[in-house]
Protein backbone atom coordinates (compact mmCIF):
# COMPACT_ATOMS: atom_id res chain seq x y z
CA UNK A 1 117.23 8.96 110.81
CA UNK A 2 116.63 12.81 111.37
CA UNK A 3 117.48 13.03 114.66
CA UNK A 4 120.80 10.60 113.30
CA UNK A 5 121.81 13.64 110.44
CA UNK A 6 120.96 16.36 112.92
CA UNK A 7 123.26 14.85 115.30
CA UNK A 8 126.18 14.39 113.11
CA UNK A 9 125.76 17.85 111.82
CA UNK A 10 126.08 19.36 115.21
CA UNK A 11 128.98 17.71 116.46
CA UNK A 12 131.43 19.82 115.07
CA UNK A 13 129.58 22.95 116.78
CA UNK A 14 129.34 20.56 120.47
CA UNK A 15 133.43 19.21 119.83
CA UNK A 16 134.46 22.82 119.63
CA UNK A 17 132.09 23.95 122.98
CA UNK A 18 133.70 20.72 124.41
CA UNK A 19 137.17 21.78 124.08
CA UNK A 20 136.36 25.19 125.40
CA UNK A 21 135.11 23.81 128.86
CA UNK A 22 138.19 21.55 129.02
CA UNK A 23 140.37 24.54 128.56
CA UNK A 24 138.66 26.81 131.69
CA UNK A 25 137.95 23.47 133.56
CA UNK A 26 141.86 22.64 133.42
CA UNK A 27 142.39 26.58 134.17
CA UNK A 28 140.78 26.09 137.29
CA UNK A 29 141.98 22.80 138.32
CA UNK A 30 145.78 23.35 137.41
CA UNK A 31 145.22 26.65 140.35
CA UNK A 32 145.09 23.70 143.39
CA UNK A 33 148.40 22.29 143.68
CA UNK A 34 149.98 25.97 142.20
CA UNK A 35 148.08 28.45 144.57
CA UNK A 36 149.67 28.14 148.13
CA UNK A 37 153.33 28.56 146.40
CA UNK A 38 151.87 31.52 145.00
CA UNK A 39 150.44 32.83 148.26
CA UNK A 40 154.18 32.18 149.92
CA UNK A 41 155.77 33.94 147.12
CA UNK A 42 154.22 37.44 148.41
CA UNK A 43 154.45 36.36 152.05
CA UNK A 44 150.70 35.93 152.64
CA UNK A 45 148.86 33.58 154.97
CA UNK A 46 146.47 30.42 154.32
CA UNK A 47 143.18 32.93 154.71
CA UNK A 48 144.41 34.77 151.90
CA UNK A 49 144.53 31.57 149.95
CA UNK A 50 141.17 30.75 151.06
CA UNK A 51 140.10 34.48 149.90
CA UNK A 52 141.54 34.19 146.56
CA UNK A 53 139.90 30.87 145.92
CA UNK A 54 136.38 32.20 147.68
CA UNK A 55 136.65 35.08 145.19
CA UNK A 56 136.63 33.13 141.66
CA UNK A 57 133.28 31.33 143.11
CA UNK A 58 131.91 34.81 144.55
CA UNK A 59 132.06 36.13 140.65
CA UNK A 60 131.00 32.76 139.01
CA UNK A 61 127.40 33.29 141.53
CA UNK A 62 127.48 36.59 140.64
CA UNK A 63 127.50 36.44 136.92
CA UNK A 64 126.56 33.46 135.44
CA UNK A 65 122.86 34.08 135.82
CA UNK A 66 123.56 37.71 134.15
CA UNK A 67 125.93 35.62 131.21
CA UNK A 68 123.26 33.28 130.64
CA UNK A 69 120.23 36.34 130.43
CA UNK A 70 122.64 38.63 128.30
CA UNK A 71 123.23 35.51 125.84
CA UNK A 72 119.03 35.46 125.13
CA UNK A 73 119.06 38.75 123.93
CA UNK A 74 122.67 38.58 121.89
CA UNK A 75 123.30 35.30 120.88
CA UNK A 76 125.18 32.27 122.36
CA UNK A 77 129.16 32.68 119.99
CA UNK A 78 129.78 36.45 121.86
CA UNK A 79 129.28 35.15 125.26
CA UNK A 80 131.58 32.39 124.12
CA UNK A 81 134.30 34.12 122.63
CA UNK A 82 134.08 37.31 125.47
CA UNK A 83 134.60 34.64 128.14
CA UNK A 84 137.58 32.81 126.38
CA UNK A 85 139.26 36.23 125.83
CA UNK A 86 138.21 37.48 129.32
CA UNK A 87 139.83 34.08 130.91
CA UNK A 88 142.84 34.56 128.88
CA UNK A 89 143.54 38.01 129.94
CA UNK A 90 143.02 36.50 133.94
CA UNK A 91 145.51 34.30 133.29
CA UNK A 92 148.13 36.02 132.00
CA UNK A 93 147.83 39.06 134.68
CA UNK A 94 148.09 35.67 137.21
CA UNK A 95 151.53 34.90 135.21
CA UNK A 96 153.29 38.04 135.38
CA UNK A 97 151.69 38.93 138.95
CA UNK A 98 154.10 41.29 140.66
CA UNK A 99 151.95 42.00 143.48
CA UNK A 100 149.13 40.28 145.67
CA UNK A 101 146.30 42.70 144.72
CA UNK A 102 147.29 41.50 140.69
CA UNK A 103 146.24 37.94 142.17
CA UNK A 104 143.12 39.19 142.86
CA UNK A 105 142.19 40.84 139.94
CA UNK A 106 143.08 37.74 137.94
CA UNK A 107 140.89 35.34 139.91
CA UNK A 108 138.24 38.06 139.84
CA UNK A 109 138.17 38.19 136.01
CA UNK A 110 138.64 34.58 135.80
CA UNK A 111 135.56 33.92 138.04
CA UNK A 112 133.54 36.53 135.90
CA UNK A 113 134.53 35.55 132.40
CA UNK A 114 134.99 31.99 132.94
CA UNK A 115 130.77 31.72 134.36
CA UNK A 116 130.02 33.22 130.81
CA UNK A 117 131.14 30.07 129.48
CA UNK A 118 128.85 27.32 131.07
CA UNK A 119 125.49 28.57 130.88
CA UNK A 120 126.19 29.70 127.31
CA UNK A 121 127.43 26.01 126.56
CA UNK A 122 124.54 24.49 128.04
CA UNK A 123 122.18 26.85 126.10
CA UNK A 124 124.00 26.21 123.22
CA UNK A 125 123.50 22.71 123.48
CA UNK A 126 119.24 23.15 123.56
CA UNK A 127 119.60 25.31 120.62
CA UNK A 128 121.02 22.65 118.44
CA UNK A 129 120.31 19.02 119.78
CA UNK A 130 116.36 17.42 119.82
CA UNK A 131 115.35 16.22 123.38
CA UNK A 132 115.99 12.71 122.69
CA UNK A 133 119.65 14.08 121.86
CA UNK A 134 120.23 16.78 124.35
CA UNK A 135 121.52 14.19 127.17
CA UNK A 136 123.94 13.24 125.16
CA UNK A 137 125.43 17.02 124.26
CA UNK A 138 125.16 17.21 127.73
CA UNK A 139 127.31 14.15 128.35
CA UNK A 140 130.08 15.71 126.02
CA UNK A 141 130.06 18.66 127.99
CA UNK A 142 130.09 17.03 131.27
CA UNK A 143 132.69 14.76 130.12
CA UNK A 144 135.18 17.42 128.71
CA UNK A 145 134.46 19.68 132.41
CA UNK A 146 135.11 16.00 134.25
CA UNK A 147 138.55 15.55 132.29
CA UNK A 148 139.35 19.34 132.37
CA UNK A 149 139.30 19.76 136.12
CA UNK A 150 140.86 16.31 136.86
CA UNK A 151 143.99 17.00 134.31
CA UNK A 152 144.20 20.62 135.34
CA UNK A 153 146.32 20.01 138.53
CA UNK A 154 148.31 17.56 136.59
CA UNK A 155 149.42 19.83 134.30
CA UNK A 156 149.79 22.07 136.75
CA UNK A 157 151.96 20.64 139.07
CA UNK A 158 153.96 19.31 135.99
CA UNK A 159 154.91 23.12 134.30
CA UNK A 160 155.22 24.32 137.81
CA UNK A 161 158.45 22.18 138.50
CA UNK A 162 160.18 24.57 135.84
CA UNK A 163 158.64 27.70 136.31
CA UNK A 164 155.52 28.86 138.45
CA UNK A 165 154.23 31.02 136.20
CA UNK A 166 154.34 28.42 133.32
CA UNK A 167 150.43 26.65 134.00
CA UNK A 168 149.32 30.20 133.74
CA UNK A 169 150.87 30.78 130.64
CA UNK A 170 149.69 27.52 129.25
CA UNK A 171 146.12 28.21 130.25
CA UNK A 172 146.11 31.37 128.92
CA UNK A 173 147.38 30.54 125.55
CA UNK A 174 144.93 27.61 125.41
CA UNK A 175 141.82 29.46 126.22
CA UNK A 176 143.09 32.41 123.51
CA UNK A 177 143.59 29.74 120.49
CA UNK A 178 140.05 28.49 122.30
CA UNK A 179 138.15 31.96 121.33
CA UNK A 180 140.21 32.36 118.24
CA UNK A 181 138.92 29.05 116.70
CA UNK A 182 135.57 29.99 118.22
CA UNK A 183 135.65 33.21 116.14
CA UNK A 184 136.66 31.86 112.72
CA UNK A 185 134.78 28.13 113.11
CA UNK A 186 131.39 27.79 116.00
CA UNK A 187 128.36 29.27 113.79
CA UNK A 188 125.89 31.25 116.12
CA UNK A 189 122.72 28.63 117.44
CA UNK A 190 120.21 31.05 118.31
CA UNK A 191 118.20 32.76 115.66
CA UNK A 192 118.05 36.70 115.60
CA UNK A 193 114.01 36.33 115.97
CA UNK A 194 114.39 34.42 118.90
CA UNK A 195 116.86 36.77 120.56
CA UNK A 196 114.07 39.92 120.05
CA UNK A 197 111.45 37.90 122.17
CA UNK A 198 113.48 37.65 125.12
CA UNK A 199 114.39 41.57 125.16
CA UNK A 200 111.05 42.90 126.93
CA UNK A 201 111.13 39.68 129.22
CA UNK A 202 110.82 40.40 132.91
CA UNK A 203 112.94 38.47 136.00
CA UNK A 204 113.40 38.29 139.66
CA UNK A 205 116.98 38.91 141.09
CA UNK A 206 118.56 35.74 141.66
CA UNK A 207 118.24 36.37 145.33
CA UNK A 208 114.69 36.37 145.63
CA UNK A 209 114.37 33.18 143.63
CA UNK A 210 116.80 31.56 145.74
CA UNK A 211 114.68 32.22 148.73
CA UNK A 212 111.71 31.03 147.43
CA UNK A 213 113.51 28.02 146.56
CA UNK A 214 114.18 26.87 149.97
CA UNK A 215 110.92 27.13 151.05
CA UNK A 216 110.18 24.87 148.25
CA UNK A 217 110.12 21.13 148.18
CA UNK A 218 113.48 21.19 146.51
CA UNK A 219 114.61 23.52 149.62
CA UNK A 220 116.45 21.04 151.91
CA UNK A 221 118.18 19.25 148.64
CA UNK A 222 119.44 22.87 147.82
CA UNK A 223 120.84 23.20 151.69
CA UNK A 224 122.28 19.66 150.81
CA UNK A 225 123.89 21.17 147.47
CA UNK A 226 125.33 23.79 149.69
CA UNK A 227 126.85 21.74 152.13
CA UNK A 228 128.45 19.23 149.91
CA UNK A 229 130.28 21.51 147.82
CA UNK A 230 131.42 23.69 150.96
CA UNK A 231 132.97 20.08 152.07
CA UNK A 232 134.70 19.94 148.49
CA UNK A 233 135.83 23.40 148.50
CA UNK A 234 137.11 23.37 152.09
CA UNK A 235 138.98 20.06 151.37
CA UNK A 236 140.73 21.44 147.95
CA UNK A 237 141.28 25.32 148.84
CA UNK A 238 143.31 24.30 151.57
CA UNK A 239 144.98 21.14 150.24
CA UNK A 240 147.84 22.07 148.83
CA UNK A 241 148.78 24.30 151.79
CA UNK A 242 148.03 21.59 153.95
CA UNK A 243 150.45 19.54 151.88
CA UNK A 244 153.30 22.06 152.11
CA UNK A 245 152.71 23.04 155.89
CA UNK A 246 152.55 19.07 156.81
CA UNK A 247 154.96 17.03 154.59
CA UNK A 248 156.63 19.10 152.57
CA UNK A 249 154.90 18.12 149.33
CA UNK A 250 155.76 20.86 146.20
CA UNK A 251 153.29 20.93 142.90
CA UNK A 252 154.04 17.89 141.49
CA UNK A 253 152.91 15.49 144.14
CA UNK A 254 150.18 17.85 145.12
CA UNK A 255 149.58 18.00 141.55
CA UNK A 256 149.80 14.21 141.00
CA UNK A 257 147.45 13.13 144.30
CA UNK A 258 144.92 15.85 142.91
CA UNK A 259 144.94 13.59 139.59
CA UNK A 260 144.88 10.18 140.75
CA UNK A 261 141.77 11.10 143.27
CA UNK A 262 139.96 13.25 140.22
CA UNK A 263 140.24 9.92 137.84
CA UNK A 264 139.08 7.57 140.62
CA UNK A 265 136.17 10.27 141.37
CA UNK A 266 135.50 10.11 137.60
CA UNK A 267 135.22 6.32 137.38
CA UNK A 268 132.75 6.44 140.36
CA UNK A 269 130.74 8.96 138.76
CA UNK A 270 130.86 7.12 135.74
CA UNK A 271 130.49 3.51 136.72
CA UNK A 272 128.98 2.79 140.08
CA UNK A 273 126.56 5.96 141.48
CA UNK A 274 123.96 4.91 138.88
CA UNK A 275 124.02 1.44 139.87
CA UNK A 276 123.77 1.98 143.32
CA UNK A 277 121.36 4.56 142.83
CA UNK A 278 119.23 1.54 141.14
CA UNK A 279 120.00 -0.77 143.79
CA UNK A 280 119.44 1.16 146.63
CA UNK A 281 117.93 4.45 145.63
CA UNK A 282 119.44 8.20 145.51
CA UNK A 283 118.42 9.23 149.17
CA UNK A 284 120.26 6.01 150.65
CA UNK A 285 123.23 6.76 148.42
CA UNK A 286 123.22 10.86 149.84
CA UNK A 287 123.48 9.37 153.27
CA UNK A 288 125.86 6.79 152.77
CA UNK A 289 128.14 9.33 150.75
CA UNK A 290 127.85 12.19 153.37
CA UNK A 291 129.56 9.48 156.03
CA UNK A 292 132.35 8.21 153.88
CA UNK A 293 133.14 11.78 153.50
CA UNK A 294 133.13 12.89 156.85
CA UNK A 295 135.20 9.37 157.81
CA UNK A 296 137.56 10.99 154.80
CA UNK A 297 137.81 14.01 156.62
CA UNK A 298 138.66 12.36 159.86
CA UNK A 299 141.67 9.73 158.61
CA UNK A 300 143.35 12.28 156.24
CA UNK A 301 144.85 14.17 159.34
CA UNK A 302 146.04 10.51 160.35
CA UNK A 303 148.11 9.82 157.25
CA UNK A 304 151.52 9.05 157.40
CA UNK A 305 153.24 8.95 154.55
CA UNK A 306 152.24 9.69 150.79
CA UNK A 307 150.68 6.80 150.10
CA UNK A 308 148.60 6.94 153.13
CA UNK A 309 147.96 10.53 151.95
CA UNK A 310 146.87 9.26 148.69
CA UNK A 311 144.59 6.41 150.04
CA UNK A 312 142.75 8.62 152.83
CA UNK A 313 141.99 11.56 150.16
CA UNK A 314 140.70 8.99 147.98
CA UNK A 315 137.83 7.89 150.59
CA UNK A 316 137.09 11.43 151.05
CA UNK A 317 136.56 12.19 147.28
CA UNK A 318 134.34 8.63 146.54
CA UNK A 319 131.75 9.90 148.88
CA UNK A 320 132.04 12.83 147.24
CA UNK A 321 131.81 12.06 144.01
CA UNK A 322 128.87 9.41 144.71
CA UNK A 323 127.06 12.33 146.39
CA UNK A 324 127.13 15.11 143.73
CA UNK A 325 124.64 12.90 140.79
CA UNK A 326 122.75 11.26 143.96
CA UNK A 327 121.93 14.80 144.79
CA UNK A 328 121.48 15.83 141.05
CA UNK A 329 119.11 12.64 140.47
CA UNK A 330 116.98 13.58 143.92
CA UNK A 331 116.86 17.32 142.77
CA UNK A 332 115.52 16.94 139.23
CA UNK A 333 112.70 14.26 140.24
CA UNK A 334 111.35 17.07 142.59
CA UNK A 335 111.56 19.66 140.11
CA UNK A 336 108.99 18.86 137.42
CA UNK A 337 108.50 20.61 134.48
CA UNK A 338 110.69 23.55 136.12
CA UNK A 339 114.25 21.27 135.16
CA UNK A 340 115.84 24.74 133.61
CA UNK A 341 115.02 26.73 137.14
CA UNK A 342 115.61 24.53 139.24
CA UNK A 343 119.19 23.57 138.21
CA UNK A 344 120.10 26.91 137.70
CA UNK A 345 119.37 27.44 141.39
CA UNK A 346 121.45 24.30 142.07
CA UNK A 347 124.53 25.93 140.44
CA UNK A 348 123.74 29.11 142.70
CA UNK A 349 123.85 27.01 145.93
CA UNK A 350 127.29 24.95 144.60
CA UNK A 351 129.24 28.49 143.91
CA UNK A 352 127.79 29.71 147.38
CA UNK A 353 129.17 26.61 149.30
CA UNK A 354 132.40 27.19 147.12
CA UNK A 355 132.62 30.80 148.55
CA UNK A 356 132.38 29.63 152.15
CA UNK A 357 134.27 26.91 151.81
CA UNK A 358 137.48 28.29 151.59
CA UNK A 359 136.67 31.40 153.90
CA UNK A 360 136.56 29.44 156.60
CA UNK A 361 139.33 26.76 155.73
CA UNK A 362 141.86 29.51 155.40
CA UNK A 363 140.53 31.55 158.50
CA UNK A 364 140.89 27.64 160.63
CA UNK A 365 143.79 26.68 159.02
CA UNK A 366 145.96 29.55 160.59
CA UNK A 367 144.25 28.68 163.97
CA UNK A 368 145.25 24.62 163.79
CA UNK A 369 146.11 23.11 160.26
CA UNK A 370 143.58 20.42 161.27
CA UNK A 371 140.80 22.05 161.67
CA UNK A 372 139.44 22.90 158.70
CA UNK A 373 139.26 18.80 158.06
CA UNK A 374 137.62 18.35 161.67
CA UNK A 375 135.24 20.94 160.78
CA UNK A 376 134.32 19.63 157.63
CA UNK A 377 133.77 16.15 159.42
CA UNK A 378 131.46 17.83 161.74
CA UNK A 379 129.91 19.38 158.64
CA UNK A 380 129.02 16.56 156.79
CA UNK A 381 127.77 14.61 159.97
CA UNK A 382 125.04 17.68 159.76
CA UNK A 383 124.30 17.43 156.50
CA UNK A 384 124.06 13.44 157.52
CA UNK A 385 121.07 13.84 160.62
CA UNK A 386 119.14 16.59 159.17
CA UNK A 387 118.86 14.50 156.35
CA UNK A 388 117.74 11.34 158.25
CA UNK A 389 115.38 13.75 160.12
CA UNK A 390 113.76 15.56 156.32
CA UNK A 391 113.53 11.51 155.48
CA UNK A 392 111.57 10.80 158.50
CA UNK A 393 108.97 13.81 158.32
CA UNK A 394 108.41 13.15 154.63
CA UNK A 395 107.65 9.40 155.26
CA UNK A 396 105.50 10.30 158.14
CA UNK A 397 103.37 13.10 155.80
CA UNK A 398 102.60 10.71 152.94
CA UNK A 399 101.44 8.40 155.83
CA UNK A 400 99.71 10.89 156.98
């Protein structure tokens, strides 16, 4: 019955951090279908596209370990509110851009004030839930992020048919009501007391820990981590180029594929990975997920028309989507009482792969506008071998 009244009381605090997500999470998803128009409009290339999107993940790596420190020592609503004004500010410089460098200042700011949000969020959540509770905070989180980035491009490729600068606009005005009602309404969850113990606490740089982490037995999951969301990133940096360059597609059908593949990848996430995951366990699901997306890869450069387009994307982002809570699952049953750590370090490998990821697309793209797909086939079929081969030399210690 306690855990019942605590509950309800914290809802309005968890609705408000929900909203907040869905605001930067539809930030960054309305930039897909929106960015290569951009990138045309000040006569730059596709590796400039995949250098702007590489950029925003470079800063999220950067600082969401130092967000998520700095909020111990003074309190979870300032990190909050900074990051909502912060990401408001990014967008609106992206809005009025008048120059390519202003691009890049807005997706660096975005990329730094926007990784103050998630940490914070997820901190915010411990502070106020019991265990039994916390996975379901965590669920209204994750839910809100899900629907943010899915209806982001949406959106996106909606306001862009009037105006390109109008997603921008909207995102910024969202995310600066966001931090207003975050100032007047979310009460702070993390005592003053508690805040003083963390002050004289000593860590490692997030570089050292990720190197001990590979060597780990969570290490080869990590490299896993890495390689899936490089696949993701290379497939969606480049996308809407791709789209252009190939069929002539604008921001609303780039916009409107992005959508339909993010809700299907939503429903798998939601209603078949865990009971397949039962069925046939998380390390059969990884591999079967790592082939459907490299077949994805493959049959998108076949597609003919748009509904081909929309059916061959959709493949690709299934075994996706099944492979990101397989992975999850795998990771935090070989992590132990270390669950905090350990997932941190799996958000450090996911921004890394989403650094790469577009590097390379945009550097391949301007080679053969295939590529990047071929290579992300090849990259996955990796990810696919060494895993069969980590499988086999685990099975054969335990014999052993």
């Amino acid at each position: 019955m306690n855990n019942s009244l605590e509950w309800k009381r914290n809802r309005g605090p968890l609705v408000i951090l929900s909203f907040n997500l869905f605001i930067v999470m539809v930030g960054i998803g309305l930039v897909i279908p929106i960015l290569p128009f951009y990138v045309e409009k000040f006569n730059a290339n596709a590796q400039v596209l995949g250098a702007l999107v590489a950029v925003f993940a470079f800063m999220q790596f950067l600082f969401a370990p130092v967000w998520g420190r700095l909020s111990d020592k003074i309190g979870r609503k300032p990190l909050i509110t900074i990051g909502l004004i912060g990401f408001a500010v990014a967008e609106f410089i992206f809005a009025f851009a008048i120059g390519l460098w202003m691009l890049f200042v807005s997706r660096i700011l975005a990329g730094i004030f926007g990784s103050a949000l998630m940490p914070t969020a997820m901190a915010y959540v411990s502070d106020v839930t019991e265990e039994s509770k916390r996975g379901k905070g965590m669920g209204f989180l994750g839910a809100a992020m899900g629907l943010g980035i899915v209806v982001g491009p949406g959106i996106g490729g909606w306001l862009a048919e009037f105006d390109l600068s109008y997603p921008f606009l909207f995102a910024g005005i969202a995310a600066t009501i966001a931090a207003i009602v975050s100032i007047v309404i979310l009460p702070e969850s993390y005592p003053k007391e508690k805040r003083e113990e963390n002050i004289g606490e000593k860590r490692e740089g997030q570089f050292t820990i990720m190197k001990k982490a590979l060597v780990s037995p969570v290490g080869f999951l990590l490299v896993l981590v890495f390689i899936m969301s490089f696949g993701l990133a290379n497939f969606q940096s480049i996308f809407g180029y791709y789209a252009l360059t190939r069929y002539g597609y604008g921001p609303q059908e780039v916009g409107t594929i992005i959508l339909v593949i993010g809700l299907i990848g939503t429903a798998v996430q939601g209603g078949i990975v865990g009971r397949m995951t039962e069925k046939f366990g998380e390390l059969r699901v990884v591999t079967t997920s790592l082939l459907i997306s490299a077949i994805g890869f493959i049959i998108m450069t076949l597609a003919p028309s748009f509904v081909w387009v929309l059916v061959t994307t959709a493949i690709f982002f299934v075994g996706n989507s099944m492979l990101r809570p397989a992975l999850n699952a795998l990771i935090s049953k070989l992590a132990g009482n270390r669950q905090g750590m350990v997932m941190g370090l799996n958000n450090s490998f996911l921004s890394l792969g989403n650094v790469a990821g577009p590097l390379l697309a945009g550097t391949l793209f301007e080679i053969n506008i295939h590529i990047p797909y071929f290579f992300g086939a090849f990259i996955m079929v990796v990810g696919l071998v060494a895993t069969k081969i980590w499988v086999a030399k685990k099975e054969k210690t335990l014999v052993a």
